[in-house]
C-alpha atoms as a PDB file:
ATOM      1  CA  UNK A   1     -34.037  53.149  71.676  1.00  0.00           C
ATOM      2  CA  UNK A   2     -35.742  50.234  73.366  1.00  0.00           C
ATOM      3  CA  UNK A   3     -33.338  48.546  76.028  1.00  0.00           C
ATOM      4  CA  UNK A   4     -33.428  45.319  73.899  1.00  0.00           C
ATOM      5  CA  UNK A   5     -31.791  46.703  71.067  1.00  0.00           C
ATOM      6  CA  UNK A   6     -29.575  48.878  73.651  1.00  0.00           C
ATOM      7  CA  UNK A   7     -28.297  45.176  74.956  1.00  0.00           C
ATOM      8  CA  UNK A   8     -27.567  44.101  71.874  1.00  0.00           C
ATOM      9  CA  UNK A   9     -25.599  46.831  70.819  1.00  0.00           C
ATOM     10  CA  UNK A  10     -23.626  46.859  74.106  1.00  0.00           C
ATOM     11  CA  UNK A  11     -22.709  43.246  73.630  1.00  0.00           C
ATOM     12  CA  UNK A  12     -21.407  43.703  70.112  1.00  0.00           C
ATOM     13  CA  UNK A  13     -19.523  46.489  71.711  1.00  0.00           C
ATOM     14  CA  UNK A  14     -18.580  43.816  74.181  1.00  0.00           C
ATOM     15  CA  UNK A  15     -17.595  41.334  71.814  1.00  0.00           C
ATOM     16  CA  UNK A  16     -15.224  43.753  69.771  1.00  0.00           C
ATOM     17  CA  UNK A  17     -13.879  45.000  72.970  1.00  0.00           C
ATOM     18  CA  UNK A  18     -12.596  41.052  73.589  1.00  0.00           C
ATOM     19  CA  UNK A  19     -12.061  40.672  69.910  1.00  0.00           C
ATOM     20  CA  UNK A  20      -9.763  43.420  69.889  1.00  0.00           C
ATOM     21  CA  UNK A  21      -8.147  42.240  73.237  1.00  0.00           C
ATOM     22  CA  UNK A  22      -7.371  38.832  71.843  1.00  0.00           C
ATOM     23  CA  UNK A  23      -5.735  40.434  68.608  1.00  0.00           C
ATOM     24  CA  UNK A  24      -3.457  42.463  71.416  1.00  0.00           C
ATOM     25  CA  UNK A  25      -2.649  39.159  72.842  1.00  0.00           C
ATOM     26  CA  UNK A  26      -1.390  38.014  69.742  1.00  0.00           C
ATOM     27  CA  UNK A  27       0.963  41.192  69.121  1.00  0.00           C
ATOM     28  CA  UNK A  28       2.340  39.949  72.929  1.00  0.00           C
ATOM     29  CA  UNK A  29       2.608  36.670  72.047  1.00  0.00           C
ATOM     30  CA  UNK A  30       4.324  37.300  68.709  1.00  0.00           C
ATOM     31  CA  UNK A  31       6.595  39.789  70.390  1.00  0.00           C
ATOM     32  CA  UNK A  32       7.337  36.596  73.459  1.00  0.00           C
ATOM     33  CA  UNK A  33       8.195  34.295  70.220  1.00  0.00           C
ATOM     34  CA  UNK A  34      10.550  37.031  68.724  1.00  0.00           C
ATOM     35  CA  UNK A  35      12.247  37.221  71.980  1.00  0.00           C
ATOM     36  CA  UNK A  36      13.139  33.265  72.368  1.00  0.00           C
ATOM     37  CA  UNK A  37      13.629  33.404  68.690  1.00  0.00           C
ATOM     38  CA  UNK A  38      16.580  36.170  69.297  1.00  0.00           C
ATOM     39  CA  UNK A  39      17.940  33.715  72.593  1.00  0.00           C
ATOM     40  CA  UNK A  40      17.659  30.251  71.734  1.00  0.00           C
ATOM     41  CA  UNK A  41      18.724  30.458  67.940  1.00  0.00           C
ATOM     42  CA  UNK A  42      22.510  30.386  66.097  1.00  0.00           C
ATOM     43  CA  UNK A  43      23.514  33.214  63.730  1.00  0.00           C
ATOM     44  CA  UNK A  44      26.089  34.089  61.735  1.00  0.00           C
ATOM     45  CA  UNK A  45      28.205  37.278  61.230  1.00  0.00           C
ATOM     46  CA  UNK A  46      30.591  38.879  58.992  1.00  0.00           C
ATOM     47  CA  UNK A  47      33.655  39.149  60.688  1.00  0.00           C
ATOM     48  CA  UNK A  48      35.851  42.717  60.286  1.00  0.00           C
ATOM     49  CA  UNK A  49      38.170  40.539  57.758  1.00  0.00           C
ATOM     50  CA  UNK A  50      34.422  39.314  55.794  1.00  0.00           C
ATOM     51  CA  UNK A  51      34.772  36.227  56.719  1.00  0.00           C
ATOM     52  CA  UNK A  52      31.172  34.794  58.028  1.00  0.00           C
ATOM     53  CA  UNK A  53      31.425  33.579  61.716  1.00  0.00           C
ATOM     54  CA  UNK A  54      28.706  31.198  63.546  1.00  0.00           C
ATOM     55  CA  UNK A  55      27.565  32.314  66.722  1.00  0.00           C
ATOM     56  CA  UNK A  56      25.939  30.205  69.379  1.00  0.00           C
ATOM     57  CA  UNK A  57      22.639  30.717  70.557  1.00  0.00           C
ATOM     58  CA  UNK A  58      22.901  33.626  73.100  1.00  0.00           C
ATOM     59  CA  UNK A  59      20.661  31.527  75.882  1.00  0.00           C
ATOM     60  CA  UNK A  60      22.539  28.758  75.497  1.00  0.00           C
ATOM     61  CA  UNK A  61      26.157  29.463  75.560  1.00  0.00           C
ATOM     62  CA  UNK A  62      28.375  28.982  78.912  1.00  0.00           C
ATOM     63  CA  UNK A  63      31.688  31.649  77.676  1.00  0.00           C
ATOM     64  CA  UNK A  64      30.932  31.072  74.181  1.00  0.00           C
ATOM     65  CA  UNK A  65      30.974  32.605  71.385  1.00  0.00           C
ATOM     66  CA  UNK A  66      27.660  34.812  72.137  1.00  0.00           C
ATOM     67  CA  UNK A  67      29.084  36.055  75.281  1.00  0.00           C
ATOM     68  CA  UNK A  68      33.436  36.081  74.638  1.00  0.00           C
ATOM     69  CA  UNK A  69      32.949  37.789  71.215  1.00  0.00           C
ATOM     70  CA  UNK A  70      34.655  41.177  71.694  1.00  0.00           C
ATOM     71  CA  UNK A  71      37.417  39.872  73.866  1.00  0.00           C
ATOM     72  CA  UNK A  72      38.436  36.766  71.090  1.00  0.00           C
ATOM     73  CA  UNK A  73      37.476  39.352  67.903  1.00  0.00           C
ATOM     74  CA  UNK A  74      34.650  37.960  66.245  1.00  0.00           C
ATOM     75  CA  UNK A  75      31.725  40.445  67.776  1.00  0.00           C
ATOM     76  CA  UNK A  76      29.289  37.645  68.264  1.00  0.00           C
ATOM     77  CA  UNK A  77      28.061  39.749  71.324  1.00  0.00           C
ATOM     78  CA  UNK A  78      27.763  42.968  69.443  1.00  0.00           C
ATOM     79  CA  UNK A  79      25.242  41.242  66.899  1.00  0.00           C
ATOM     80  CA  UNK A  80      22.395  39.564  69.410  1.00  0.00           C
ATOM     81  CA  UNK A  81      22.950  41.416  72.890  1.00  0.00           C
ATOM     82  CA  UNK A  82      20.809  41.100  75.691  1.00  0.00           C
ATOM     83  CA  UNK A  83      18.982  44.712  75.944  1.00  0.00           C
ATOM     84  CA  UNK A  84      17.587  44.099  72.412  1.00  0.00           C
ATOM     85  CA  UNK A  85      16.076  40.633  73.667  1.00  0.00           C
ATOM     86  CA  UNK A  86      14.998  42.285  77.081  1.00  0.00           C
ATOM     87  CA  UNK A  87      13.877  45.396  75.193  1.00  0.00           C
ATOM     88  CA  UNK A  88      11.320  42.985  73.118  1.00  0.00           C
ATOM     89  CA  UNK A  89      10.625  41.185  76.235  1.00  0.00           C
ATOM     90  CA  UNK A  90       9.742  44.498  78.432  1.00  0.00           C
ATOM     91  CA  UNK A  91       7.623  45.951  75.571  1.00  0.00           C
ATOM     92  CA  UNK A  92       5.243  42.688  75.648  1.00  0.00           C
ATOM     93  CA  UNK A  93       4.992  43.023  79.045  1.00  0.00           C
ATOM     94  CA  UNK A  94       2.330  46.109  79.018  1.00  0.00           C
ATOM     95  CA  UNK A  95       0.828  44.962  75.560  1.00  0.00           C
ATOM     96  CA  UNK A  96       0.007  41.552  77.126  1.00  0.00           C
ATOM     97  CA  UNK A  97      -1.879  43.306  80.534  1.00  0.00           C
ATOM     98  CA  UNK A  98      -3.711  45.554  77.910  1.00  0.00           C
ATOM     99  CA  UNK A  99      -5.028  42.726  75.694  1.00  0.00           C
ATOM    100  CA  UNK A 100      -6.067  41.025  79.206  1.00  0.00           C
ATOM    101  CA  UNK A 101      -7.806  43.467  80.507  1.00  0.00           C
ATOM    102  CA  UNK A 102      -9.580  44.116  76.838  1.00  0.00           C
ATOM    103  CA  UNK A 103     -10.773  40.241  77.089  1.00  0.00           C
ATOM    104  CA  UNK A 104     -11.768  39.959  80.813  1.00  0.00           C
ATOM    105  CA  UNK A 105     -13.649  43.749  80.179  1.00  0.00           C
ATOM    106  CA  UNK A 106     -15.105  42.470  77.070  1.00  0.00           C
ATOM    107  CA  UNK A 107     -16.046  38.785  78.513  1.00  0.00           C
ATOM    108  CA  UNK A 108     -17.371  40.203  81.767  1.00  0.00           C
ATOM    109  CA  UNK A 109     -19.747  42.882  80.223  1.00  0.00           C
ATOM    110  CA  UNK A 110     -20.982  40.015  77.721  1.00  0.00           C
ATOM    111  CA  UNK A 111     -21.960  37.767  81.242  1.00  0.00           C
ATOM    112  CA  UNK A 112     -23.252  40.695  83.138  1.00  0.00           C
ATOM    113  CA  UNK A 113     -25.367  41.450  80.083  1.00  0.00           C
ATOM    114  CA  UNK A 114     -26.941  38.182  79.901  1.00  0.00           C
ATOM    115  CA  UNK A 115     -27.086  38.285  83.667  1.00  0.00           C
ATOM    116  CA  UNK A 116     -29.270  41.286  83.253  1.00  0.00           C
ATOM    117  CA  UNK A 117     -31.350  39.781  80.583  1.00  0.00           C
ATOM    118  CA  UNK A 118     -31.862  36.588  82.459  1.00  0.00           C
ATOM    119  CA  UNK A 119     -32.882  38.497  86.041  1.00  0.00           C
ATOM    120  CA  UNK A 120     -35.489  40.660  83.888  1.00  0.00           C
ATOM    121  CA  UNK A 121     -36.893  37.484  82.222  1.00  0.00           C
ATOM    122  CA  UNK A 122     -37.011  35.675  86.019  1.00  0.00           C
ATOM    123  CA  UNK A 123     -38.934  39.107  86.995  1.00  0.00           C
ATOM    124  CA  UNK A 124     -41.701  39.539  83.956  1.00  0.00           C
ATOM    125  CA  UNK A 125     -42.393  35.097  84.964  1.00  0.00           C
ATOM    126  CA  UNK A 126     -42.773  36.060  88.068  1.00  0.00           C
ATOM    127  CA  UNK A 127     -44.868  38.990  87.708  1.00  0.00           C
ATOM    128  CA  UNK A 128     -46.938  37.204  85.166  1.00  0.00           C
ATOM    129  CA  UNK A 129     -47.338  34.299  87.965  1.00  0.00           C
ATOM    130  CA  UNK A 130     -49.174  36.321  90.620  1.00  0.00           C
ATOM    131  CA  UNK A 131     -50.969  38.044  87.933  1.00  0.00           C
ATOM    132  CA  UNK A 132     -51.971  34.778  87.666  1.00  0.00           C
ATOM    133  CA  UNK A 133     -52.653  33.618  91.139  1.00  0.00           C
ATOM    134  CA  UNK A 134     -54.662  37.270  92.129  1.00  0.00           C
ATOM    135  CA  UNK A 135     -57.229  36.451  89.049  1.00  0.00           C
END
């Protein structure tokens, strides 16, 4: 294999590596959007009695009905707790440094490839210059 095609094959491998690493991003972002989604929204429950009760967005409730549910009998706090929202917030946490790391590995390899290519261009000019200049 000639090293030309070997640099082209190890930026493609480059490329997919930040492809991949943005499509990770996007699992951690859609995972950040579930999580404020879970917080900042209203909901509804069915009551022990089956009556439907609305509960207020658990982020944005000072002793309301998100937090008091157990104690006044309407379990809003049962239905949206905080470990699930936490739980979804945690797991994006280590999905979001891999798809980083996948971009910036993918990104820097593509740079340090062209790098490469550029610095053995520089060297065959200048080679061919005192070729030049010795004749």
């Amino acid at each position: 294999m000639r090293s030309r095609d070997y640099d082209l094959e190890f930026r493609e491998k480059a490329a997919r590596m930040r492809d991949w690493g943005v499509c990770v991003l996007v699992v951690a972002g859609l995972l950040w959007g579930w999580c404020v989604i879970l917080l900042t929204t209203e909901y509804s429950i069915e009551t022990s009695s089956g009556n439907e009760r609305e509960c207020a967005a658990r982020l944005f409730t000072d002793r309301g009905t998100a937090n008091e549910g157990v104690y006044s009998g309407d379990y809003c706090a049962d239905e949206r707790d905080w470990p699930e929202a936490l739980f979804i917030l945690g797991l994006s946490i280590p999905v979001a440094l891999v798809g980083t790391a996948l971009v910036t590995a993918g990104s820097v390899s593509r740079r340090m490839s062209g790098h490469a290519q550029a610095m053995r261009e520089l060297d065959r000019l200048a080679a061919e210059r005192e070729k030049r200049t010795e004749a």
